[in-house]
N, C-alpha and C. Protein backbone atom coordinates (compact mmCIF):
# COMPACT_ATOMS: atom_id res chain seq x y z
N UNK A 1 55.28 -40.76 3.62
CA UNK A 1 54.18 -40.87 4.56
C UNK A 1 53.19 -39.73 4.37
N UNK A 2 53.72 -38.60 3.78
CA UNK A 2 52.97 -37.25 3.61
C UNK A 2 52.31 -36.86 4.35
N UNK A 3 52.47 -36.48 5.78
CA UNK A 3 52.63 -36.07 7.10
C UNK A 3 53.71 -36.13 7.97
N UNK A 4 53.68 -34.58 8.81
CA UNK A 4 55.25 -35.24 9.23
C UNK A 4 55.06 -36.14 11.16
N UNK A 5 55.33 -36.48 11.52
CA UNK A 5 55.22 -37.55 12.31
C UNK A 5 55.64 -36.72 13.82
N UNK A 6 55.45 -36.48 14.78
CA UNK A 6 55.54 -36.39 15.99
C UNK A 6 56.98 -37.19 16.57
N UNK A 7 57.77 -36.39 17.22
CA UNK A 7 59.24 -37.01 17.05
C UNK A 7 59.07 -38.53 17.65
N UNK A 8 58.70 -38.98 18.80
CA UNK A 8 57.81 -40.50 19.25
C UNK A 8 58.24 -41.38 18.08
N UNK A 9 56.93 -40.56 17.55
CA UNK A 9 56.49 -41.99 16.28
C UNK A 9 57.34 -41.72 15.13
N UNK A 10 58.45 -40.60 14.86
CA UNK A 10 59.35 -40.78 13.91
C UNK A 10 60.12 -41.67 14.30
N UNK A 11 60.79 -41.86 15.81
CA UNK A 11 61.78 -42.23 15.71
C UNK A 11 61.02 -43.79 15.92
N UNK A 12 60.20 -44.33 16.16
CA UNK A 12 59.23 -45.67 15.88
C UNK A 12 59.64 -45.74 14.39
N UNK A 13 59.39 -45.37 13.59
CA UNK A 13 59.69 -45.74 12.14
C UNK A 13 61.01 -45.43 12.02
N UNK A 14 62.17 -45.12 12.40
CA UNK A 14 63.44 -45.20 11.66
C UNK A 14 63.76 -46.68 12.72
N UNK A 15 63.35 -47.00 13.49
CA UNK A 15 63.89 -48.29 14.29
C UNK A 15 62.95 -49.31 13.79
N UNK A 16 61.80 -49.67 13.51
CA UNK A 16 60.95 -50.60 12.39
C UNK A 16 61.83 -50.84 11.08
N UNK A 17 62.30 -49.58 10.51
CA UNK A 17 62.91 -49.61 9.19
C UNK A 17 64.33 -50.56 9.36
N UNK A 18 64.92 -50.42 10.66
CA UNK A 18 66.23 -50.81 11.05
C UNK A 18 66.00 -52.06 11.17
N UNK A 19 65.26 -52.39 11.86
CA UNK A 19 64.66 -53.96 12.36
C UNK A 19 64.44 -54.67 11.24
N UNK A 20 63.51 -54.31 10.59
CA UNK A 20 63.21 -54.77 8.96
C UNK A 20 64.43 -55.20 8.06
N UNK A 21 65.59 -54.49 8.24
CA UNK A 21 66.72 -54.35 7.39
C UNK A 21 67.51 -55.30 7.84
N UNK A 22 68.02 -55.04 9.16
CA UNK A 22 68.54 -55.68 9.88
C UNK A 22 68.75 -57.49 10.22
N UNK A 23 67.34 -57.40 11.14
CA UNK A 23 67.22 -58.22 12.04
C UNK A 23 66.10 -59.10 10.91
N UNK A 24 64.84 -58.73 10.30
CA UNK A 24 64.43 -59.42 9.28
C UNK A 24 64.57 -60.04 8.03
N UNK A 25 64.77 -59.71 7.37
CA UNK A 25 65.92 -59.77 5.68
C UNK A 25 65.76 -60.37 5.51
N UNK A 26 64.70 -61.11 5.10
CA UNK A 26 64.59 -62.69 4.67
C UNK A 26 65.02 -63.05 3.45
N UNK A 27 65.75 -62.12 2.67
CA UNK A 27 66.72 -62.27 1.45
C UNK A 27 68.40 -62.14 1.68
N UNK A 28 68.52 -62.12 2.80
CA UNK A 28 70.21 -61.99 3.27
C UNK A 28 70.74 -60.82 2.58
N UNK A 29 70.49 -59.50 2.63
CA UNK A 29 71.29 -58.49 1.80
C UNK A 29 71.53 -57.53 2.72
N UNK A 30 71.29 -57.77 4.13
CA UNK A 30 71.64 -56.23 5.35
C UNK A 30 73.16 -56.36 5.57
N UNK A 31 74.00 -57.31 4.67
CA UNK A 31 75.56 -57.70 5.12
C UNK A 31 76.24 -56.38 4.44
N UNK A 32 75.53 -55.41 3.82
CA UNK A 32 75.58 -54.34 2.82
C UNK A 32 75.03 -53.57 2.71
N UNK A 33 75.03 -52.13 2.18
CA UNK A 33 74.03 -50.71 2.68
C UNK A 33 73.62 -50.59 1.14
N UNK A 34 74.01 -51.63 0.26
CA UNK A 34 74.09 -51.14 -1.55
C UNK A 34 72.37 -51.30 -1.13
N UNK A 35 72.08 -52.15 -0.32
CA UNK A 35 70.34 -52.05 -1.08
C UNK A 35 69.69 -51.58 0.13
N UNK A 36 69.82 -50.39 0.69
CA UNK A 36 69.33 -50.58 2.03
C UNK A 36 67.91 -49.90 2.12
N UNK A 37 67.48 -49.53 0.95
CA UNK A 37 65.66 -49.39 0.60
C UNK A 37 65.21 -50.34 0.45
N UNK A 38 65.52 -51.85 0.32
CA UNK A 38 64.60 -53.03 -0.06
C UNK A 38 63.56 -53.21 0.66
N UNK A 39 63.26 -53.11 1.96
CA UNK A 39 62.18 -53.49 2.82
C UNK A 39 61.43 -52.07 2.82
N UNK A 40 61.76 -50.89 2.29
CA UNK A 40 60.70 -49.62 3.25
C UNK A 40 59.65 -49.48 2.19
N UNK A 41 59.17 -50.94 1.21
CA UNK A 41 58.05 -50.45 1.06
C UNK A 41 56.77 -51.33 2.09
N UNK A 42 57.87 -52.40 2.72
CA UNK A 42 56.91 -52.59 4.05
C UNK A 42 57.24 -52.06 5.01
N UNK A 43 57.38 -50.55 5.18
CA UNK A 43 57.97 -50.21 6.55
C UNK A 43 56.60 -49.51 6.59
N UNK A 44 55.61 -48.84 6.21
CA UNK A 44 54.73 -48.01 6.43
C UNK A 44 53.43 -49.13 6.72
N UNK A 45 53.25 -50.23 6.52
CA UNK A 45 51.91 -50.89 7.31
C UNK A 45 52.53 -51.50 8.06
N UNK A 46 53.69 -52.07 8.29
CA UNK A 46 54.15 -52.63 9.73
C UNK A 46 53.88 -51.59 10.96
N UNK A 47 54.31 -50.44 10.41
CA UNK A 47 54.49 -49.57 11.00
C UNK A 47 53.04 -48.99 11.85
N UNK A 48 52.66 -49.17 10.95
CA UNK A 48 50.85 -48.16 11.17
C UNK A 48 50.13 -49.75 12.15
N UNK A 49 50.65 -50.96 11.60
CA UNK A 49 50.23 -52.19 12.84
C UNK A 49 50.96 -52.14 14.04
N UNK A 50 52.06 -52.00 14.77
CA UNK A 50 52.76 -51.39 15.50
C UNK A 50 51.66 -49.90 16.23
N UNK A 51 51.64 -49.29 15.73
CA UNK A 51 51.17 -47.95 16.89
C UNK A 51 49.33 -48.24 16.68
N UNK A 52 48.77 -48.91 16.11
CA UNK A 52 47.16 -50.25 16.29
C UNK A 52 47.16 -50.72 17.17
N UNK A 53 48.36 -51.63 17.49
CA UNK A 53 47.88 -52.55 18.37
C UNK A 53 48.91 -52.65 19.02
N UNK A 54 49.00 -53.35 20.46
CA UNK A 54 49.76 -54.38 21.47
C UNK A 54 50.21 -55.29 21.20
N UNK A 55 49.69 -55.81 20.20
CA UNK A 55 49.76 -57.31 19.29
C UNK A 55 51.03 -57.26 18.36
N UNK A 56 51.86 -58.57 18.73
CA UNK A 56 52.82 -58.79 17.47
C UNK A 56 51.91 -59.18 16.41
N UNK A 57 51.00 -59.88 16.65
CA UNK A 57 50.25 -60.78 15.61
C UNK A 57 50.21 -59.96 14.08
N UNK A 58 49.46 -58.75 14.24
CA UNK A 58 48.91 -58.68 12.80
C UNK A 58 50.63 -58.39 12.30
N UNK A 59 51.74 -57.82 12.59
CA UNK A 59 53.26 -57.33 12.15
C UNK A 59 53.60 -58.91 11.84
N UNK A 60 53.43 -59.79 12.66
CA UNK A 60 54.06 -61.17 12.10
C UNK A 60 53.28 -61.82 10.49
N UNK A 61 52.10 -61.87 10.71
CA UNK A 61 50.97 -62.49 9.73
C UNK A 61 51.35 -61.18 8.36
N UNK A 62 51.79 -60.19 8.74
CA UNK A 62 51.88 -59.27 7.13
C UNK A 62 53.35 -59.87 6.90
N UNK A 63 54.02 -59.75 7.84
CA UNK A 63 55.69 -60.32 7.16
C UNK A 63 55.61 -61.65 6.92
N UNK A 64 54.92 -62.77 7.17
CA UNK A 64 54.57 -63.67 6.61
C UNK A 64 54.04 -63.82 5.11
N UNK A 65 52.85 -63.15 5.10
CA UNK A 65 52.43 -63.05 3.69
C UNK A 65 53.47 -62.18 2.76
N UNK A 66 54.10 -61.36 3.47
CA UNK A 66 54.97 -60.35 1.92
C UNK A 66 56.01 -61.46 1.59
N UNK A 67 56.73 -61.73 2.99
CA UNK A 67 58.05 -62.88 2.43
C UNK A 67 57.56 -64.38 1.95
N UNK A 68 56.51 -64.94 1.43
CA UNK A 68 55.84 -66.17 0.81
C UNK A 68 55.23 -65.38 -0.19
N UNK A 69 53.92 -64.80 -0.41
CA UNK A 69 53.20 -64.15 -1.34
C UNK A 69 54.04 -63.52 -2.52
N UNK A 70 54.57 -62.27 -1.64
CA UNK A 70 55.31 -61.53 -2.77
C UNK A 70 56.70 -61.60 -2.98
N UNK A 71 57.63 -62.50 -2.07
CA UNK A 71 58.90 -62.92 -2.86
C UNK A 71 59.11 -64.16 -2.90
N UNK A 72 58.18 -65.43 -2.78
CA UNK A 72 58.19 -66.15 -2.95
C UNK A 72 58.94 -67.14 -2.21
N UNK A 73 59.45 -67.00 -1.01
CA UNK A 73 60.02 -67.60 0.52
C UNK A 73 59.42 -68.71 0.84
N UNK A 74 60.45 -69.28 1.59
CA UNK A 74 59.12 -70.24 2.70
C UNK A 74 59.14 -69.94 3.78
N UNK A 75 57.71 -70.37 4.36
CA UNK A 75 57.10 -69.38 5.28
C UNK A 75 58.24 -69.80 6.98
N UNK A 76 58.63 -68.18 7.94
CA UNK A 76 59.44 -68.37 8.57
C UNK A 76 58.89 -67.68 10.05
N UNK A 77 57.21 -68.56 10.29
CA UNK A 77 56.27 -67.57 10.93
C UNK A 77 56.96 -67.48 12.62
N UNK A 78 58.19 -68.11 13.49
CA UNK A 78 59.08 -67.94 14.35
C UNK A 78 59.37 -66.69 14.17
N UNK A 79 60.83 -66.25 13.03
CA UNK A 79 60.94 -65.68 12.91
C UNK A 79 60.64 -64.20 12.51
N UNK A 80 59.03 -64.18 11.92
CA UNK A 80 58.71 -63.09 11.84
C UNK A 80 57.70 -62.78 13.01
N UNK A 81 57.46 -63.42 13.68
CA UNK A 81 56.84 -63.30 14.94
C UNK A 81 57.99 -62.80 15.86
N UNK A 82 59.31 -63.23 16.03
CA UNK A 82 59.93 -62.46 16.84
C UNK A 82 60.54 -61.32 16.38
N UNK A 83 60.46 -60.55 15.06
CA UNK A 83 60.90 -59.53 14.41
C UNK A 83 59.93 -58.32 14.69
N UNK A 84 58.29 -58.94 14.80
CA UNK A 84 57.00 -58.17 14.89
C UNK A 84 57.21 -58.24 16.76
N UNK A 85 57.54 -58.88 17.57
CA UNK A 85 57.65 -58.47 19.12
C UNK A 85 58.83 -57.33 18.93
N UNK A 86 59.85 -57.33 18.40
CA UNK A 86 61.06 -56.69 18.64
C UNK A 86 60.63 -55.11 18.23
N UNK A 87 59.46 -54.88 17.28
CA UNK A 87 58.99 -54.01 16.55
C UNK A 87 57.88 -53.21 18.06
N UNK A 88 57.07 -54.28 18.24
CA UNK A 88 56.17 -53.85 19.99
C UNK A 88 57.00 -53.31 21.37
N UNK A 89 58.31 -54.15 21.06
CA UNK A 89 58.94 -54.08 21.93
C UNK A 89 59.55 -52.23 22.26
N UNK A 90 59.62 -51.89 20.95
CA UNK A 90 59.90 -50.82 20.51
C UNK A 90 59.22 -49.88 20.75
N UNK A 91 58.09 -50.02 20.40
CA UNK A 91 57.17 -49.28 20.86
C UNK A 91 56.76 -48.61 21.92
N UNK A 92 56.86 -49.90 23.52
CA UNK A 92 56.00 -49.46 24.23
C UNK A 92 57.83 -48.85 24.79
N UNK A 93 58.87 -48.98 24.37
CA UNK A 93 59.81 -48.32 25.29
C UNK A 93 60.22 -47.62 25.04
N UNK A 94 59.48 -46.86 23.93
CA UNK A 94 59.76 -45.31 23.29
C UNK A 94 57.88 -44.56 23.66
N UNK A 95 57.09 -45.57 25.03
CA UNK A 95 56.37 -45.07 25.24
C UNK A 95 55.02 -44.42 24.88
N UNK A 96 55.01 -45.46 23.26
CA UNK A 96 53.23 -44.83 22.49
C UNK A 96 52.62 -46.27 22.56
């Protein structure tokens, strides 16, 4: 990120990163820690959409396009709409 983050919004990005891993995975591999960097190169604009806005919207519409666009998925816009609330959700109850 090359800044260091205000403890708030650090701990906003280690729970995005978790969520991402976790609860998103639209490749089924969180059953295991062997790959557990696969998602954090979308953890930094989810992230930066998250402390933008109120809105799941723009967090759902980017995990939409990465999991169709760039790994070639079909599109699972439910599910990444409730991955991008769980991400807001986060947010406002860590209070930014």
């Amino acid at each position: 990120m090359g800044k260091k983050l205000p403890p708030e919004q650090l701990e906003l990005y280690k729970r995005i990163d978790e969520i991402l891993f976790y609860k998103w995975d639209p490749i089924g591999i969180s059953d295991g820690d062997w790959a557990r960097d696969e998602y954090q190169s979308y953890l930094p604009r989810v992230f930066a959409y998250a402390l933008e806005s109120d809105s799941a919207e723009p967090i759902a519409k980017y995990l939409g396009v990465v999991s169709t666009q760039s790994m070639g998925l079909s599109a699972a816009p439910e599910h990444d709409l409730k991955i991008a609330q769980m991400s807001i959700e986060v947010k406002v109850g860590l209070g930014l």
